[in-house]
N, C-alpha and C. Protein backbone atom coordinates (compact mmCIF):
# COMPACT_ATOMS: atom_id res chain seq x y z
N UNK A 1 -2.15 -2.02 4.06
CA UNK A 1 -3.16 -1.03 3.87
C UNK A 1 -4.31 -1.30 4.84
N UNK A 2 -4.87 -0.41 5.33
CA UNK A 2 -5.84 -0.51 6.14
C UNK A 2 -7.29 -0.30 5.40
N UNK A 3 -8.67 -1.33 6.03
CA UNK A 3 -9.19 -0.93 5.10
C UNK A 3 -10.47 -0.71 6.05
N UNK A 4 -10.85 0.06 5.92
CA UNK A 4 -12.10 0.74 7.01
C UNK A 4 -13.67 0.12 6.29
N UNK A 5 -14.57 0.47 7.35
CA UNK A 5 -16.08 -0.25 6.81
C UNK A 5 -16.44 1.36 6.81
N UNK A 6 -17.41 1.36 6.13
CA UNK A 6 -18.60 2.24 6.11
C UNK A 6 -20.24 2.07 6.25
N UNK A 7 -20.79 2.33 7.64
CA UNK A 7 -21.72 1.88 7.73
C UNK A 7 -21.93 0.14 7.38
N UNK A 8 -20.70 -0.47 7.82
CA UNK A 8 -20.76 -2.06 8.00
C UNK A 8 -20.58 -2.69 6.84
N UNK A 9 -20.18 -1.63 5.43
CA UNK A 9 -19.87 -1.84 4.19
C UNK A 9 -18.31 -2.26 4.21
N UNK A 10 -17.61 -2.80 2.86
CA UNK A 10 -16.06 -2.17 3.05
C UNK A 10 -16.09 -1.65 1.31
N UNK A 11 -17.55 -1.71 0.90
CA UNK A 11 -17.69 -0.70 -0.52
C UNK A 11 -18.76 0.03 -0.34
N UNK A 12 -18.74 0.94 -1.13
CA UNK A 12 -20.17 1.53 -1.67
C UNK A 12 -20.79 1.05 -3.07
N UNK A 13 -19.90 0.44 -3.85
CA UNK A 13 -20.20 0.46 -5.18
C UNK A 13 -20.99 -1.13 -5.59
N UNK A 14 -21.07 -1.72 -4.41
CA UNK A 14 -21.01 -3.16 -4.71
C UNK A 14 -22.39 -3.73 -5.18
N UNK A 15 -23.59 -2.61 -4.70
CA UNK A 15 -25.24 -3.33 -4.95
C UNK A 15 -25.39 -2.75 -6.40
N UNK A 16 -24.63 -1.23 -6.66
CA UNK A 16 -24.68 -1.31 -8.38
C UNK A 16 -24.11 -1.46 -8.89
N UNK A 17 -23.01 -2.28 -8.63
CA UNK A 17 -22.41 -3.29 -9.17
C UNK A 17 -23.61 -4.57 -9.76
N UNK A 18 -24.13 -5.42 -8.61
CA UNK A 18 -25.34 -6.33 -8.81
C UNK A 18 -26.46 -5.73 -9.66
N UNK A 19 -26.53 -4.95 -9.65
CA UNK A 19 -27.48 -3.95 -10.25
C UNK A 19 -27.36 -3.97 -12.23
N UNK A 20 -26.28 -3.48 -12.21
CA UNK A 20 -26.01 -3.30 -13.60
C UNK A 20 -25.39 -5.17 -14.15
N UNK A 21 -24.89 -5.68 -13.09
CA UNK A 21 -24.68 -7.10 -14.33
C UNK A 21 -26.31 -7.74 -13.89
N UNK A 22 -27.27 -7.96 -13.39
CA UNK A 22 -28.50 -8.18 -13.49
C UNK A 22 -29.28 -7.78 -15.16
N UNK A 23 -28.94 -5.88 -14.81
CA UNK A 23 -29.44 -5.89 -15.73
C UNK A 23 -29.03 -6.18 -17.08
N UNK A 24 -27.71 -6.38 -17.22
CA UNK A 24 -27.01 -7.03 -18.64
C UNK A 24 -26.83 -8.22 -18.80
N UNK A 25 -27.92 -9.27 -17.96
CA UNK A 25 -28.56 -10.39 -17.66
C UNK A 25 -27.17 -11.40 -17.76
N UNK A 26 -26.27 -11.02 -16.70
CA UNK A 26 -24.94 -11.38 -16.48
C UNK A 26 -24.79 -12.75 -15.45
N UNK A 27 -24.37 -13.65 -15.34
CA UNK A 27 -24.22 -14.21 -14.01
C UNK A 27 -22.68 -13.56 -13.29
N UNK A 28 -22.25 -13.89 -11.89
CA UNK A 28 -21.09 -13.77 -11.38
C UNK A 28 -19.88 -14.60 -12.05
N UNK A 29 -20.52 -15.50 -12.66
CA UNK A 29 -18.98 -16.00 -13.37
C UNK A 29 -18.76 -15.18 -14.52
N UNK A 30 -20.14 -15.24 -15.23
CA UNK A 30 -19.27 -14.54 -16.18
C UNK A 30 -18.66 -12.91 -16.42
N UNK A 31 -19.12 -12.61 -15.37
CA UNK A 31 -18.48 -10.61 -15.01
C UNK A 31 -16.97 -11.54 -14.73
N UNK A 32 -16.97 -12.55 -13.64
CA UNK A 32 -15.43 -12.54 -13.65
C UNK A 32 -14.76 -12.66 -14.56
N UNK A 33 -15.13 -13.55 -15.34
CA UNK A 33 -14.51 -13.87 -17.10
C UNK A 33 -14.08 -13.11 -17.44
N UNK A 34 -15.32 -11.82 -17.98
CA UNK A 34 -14.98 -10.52 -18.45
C UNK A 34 -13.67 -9.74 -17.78
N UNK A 35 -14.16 -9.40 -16.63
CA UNK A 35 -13.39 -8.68 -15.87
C UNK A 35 -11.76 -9.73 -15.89
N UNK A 36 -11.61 -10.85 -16.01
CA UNK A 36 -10.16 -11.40 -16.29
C UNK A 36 -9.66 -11.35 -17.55
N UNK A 37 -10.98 -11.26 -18.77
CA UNK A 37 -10.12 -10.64 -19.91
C UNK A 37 -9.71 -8.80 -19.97
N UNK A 38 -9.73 -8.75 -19.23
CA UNK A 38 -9.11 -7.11 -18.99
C UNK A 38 -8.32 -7.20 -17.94
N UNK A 39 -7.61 -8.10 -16.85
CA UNK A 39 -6.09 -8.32 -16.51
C UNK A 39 -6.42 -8.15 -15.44
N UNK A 40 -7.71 -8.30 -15.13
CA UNK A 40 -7.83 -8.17 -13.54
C UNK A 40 -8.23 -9.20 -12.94
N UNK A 41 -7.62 -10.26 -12.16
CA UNK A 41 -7.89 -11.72 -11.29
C UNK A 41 -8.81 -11.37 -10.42
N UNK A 42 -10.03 -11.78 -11.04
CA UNK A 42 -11.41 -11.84 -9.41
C UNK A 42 -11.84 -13.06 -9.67
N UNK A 43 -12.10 -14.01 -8.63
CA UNK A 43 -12.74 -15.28 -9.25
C UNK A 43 -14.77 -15.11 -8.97
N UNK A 44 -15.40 -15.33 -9.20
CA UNK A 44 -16.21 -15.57 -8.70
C UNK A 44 -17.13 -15.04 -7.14
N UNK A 45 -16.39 -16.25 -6.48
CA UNK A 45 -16.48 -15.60 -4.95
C UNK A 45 -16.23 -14.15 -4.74
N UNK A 46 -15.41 -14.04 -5.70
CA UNK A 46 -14.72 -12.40 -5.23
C UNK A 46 -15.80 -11.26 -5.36
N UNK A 47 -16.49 -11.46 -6.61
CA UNK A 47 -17.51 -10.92 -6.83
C UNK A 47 -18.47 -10.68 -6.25
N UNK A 48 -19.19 -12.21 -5.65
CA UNK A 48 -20.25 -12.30 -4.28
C UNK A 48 -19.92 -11.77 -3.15
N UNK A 49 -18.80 -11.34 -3.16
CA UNK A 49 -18.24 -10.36 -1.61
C UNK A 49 -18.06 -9.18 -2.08
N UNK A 50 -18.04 -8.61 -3.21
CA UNK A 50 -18.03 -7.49 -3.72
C UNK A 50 -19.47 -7.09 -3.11
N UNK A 51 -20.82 -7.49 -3.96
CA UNK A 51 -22.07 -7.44 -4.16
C UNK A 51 -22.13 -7.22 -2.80
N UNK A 52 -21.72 -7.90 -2.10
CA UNK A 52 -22.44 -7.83 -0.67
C UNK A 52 -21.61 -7.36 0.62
N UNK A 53 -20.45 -6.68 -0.37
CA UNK A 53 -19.86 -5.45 0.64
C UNK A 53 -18.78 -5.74 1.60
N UNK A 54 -18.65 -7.24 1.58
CA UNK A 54 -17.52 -7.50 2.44
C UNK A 54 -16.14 -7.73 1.78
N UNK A 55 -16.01 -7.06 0.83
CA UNK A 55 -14.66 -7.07 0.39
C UNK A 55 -14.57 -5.57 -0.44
N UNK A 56 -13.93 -5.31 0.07
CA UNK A 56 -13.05 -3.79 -0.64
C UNK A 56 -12.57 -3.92 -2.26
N UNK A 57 -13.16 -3.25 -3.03
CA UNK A 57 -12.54 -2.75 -4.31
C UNK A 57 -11.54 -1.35 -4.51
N UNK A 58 -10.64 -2.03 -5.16
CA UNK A 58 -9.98 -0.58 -5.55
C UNK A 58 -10.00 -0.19 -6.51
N UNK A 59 -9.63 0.96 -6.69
CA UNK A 59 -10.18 2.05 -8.01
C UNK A 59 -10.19 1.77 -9.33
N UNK A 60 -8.82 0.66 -10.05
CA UNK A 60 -8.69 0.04 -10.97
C UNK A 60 -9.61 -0.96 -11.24
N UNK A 61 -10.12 -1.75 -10.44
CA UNK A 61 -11.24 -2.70 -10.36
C UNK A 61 -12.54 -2.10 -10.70
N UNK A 62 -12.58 -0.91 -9.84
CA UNK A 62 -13.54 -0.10 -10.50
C UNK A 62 -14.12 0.36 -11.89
N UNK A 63 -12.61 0.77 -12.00
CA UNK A 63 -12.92 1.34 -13.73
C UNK A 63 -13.39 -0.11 -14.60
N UNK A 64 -12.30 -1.30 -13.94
CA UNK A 64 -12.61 -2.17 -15.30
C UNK A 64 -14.04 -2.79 -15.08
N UNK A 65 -15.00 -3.05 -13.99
CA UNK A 65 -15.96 -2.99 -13.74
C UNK A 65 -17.11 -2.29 -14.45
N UNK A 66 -16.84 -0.61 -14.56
CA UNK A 66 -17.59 0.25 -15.44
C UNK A 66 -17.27 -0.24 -17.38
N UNK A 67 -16.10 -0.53 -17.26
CA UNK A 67 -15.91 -0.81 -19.09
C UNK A 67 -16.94 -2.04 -18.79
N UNK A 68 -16.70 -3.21 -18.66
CA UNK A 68 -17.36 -4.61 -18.57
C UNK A 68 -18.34 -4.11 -18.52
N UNK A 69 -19.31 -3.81 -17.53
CA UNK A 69 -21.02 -3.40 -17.28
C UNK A 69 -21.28 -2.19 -18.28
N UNK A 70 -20.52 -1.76 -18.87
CA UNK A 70 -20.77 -0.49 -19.93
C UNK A 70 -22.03 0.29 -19.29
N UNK A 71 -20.83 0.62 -18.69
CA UNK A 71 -21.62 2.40 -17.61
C UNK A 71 -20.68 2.94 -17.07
N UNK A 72 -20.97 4.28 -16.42
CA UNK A 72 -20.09 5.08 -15.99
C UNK A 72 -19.18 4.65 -14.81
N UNK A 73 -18.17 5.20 -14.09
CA UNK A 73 -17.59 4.74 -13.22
C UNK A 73 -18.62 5.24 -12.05
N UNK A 74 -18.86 6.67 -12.56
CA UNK A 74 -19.62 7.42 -11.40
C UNK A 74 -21.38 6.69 -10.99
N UNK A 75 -21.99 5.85 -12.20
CA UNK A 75 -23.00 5.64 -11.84
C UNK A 75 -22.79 4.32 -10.42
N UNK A 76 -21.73 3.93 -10.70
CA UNK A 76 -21.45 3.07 -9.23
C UNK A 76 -21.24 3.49 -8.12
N UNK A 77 -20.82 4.72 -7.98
CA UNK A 77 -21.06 5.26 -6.79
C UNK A 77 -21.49 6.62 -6.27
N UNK A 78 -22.93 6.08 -7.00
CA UNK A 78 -23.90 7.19 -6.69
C UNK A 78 -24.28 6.54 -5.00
């Protein structure tokens, strides 16, 4: 799969991503936790490259992202 940047991104969703586990006074381990009790393998690191755009999420990651942070899928990529 090819995976293109946007404006030097390879997400859009990734600062409200940081955004919403901040505000659910989250650290990066434990979104991964979460996010691995719902069947999805991100460690950590994975996360800090999320946040900061150098790693690509896909759509499933997405959603389980929005359940975990309890918010919309769409408020991530406003």
């Amino acid at each position: 799969m090819k995976i293109y940047t946007y404006q030097g991104r390879k997400n859009l969703c990734g600062e409200k991503i940081r955004e919403a586990r901040v505000k659910s006074r989250m650290s990066q381990s434990e979104l991964a936790a979460k996010v691995q009790t719902e069947g999805v393998t991100l460690e950590r690191d994975s996360i800090s490259r999320i946040e900061n755009g150098t790693r690509f999420i896909a759509d499933y990651e997405l959603k389980i992202f929005a359940k975990v942070l309890n918010v919309k899928v769409e408020s991530l990529i406003e």
